[in-house]
Protein backbone atom coordinates (compact mmCIF):
# COMPACT_ATOMS: atom_id res chain seq x y z
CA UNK A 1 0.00 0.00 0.00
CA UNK A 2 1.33 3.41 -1.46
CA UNK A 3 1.92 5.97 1.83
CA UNK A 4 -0.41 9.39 2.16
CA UNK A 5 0.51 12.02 3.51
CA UNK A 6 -2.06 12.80 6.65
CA UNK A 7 -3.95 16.17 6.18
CA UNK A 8 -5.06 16.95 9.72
CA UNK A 9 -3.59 15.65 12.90
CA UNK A 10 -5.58 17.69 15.36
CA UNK A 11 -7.87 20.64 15.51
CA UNK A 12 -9.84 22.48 12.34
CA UNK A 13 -8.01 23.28 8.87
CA UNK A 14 -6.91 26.95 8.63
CA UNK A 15 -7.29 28.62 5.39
CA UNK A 16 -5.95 32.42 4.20
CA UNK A 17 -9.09 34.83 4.33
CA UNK A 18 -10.36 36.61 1.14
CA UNK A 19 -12.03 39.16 3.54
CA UNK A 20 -12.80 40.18 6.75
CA UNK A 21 -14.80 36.90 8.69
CA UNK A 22 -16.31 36.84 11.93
CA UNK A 23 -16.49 33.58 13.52
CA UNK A 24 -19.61 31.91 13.01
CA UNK A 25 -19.96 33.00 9.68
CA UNK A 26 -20.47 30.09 7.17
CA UNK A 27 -17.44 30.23 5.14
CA UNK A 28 -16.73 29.01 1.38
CA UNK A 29 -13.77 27.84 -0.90
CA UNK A 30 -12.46 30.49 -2.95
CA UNK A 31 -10.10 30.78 -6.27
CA UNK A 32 -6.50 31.15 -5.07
CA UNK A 33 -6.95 29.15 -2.34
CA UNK A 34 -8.06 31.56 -0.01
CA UNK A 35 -11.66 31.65 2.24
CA UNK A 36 -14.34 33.78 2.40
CA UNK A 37 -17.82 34.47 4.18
CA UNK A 38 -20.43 32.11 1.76
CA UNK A 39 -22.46 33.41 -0.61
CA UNK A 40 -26.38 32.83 -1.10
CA UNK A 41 -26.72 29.09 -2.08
CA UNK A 42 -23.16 28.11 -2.73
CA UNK A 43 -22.15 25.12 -3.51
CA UNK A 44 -18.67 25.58 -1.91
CA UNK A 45 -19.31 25.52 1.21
CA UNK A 46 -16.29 24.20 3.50
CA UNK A 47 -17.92 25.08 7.09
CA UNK A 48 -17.98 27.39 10.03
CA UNK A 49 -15.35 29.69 10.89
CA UNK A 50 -13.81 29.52 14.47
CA UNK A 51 -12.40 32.66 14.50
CA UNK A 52 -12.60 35.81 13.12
CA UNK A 53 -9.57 36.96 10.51
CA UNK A 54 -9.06 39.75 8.21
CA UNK A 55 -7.44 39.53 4.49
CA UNK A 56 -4.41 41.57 4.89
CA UNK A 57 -1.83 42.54 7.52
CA UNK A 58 -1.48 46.24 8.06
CA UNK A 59 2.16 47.79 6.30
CA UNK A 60 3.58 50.46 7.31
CA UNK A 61 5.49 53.27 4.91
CA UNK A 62 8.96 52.05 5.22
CA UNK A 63 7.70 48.25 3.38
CA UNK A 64 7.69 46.77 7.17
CA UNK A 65 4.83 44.54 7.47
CA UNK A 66 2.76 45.30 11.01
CA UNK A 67 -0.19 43.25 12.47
CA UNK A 68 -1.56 46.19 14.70
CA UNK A 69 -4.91 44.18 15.30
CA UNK A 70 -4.69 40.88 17.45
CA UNK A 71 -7.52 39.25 14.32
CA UNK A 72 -5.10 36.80 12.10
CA UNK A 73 -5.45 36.76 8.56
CA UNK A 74 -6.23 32.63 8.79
CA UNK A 75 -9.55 31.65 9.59
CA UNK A 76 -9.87 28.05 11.59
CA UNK A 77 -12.65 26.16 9.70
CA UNK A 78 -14.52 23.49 10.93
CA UNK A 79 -17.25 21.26 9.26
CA UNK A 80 -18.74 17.64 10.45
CA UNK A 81 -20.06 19.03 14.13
CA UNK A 82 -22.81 20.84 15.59
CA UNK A 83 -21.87 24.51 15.64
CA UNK A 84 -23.96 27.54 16.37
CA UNK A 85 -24.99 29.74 13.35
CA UNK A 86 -26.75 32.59 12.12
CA UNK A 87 -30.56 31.78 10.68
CA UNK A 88 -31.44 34.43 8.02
CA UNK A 89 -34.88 32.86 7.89
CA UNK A 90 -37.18 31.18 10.83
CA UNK A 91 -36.39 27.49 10.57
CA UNK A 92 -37.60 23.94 12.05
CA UNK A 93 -35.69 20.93 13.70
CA UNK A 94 -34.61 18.63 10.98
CA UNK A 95 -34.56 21.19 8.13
CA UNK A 96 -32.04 20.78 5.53
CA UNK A 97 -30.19 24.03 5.55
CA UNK A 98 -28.08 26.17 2.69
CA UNK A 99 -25.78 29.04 3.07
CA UNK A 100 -28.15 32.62 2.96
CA UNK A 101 -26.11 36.10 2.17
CA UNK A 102 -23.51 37.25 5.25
CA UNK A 103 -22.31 33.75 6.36
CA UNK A 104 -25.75 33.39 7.59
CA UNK A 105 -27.75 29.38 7.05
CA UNK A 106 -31.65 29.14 5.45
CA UNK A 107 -33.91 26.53 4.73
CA UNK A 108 -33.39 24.71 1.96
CA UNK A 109 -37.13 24.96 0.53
CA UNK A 110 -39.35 23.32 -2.34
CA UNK A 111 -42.02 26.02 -3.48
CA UNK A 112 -44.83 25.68 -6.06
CA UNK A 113 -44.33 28.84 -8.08
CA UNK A 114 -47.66 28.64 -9.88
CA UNK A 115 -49.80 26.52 -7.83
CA UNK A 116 -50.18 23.90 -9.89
CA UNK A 117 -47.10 21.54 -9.27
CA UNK A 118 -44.99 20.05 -9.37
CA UNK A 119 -42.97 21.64 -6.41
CA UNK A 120 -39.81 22.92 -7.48
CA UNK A 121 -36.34 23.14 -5.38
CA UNK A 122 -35.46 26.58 -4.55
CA UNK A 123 -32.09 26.22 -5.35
CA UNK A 124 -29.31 23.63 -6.26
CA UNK A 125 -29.47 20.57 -3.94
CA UNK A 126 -25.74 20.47 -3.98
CA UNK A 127 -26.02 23.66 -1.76
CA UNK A 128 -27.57 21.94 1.14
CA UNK A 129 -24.53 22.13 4.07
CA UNK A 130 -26.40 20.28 7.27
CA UNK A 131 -29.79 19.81 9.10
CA UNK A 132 -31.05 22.34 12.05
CA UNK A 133 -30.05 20.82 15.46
CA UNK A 134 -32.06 23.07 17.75
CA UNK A 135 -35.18 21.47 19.19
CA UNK A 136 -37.41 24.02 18.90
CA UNK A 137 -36.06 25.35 15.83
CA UNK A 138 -34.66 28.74 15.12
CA UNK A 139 -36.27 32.00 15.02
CA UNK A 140 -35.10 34.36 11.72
CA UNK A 141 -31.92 36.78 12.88
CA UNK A 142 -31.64 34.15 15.76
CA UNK A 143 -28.28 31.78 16.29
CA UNK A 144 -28.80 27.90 16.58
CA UNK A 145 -27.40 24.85 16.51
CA UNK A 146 -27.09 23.64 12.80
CA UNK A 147 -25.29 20.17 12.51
CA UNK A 148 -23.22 20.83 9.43
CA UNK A 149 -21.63 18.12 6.99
């Protein structure tokens, strides 16, 4: 058997932010290789930020590089847990959820646009990320539990 080399050994995989992220945020796979907060229904979803980061250290006139600010430009990312996030809309336990504008998590919804069927995804089932986790569910602008994949 051919050796791999082993990706993680402990803890969440860090990844260089595209923007400024505030933990909690849902967080997606960018060109470059870099991070950034999700965007409405993306399909490249990679998890929750950890921590919060910013893109780009702080330099100074003479070419010095400072980091004035004690936010890293790395966001921690971790997926395959239950970890509190932002609902942009009201949802129920058991929901299948997608990433909604500002890092935020929505129901992922089937809608019959003209009321005669069939019902109709409202948006790319690859987009789903995880299920809602809170019992009661989760109120819209509220943060919950969201179990994501």
């Amino acid at each position: 058997m051919a050796q791999i080399p082993q990706v993680r050994k402990t803890g969440p995989r860090s990844y260089p932010a595209a923007q400024t992220i505030v933990g909690g945020q849902v967080i997606e796979g960018r060109a470059a290789s870099v991070a950034g907060v999700a965007a409405d229904a993306s399909v490249r979803v990679i998890g929750v930020a950890l921590n919060d980061a910013v893109a780009v250290l702080v330099t100074d006139p003479v070419g010095g590089v400072l980091n004035t600010a004690p936010t890293g430009t790395r966001v921690n990312v971790a997926h395959g847990d239950e970890l509190p996030v932002t609902y942009a809309v009201a949802a129920a336990f058991g929901d299948a959820l997608v990433a909604a504008a500002n890092g935020q998590v929505r129901p992922y919804r089937f809608t019959d646009p003209d009321g005669a069927g069939p019902l109709v995804a409202d948006t790319d089932p690859r987009a789903i990320i995880g299920r809602c986790t809170e019992l009661a569910g989760v109120a819209a602008g509220a943060v919950g539990l969201a179990w994501i994949y």
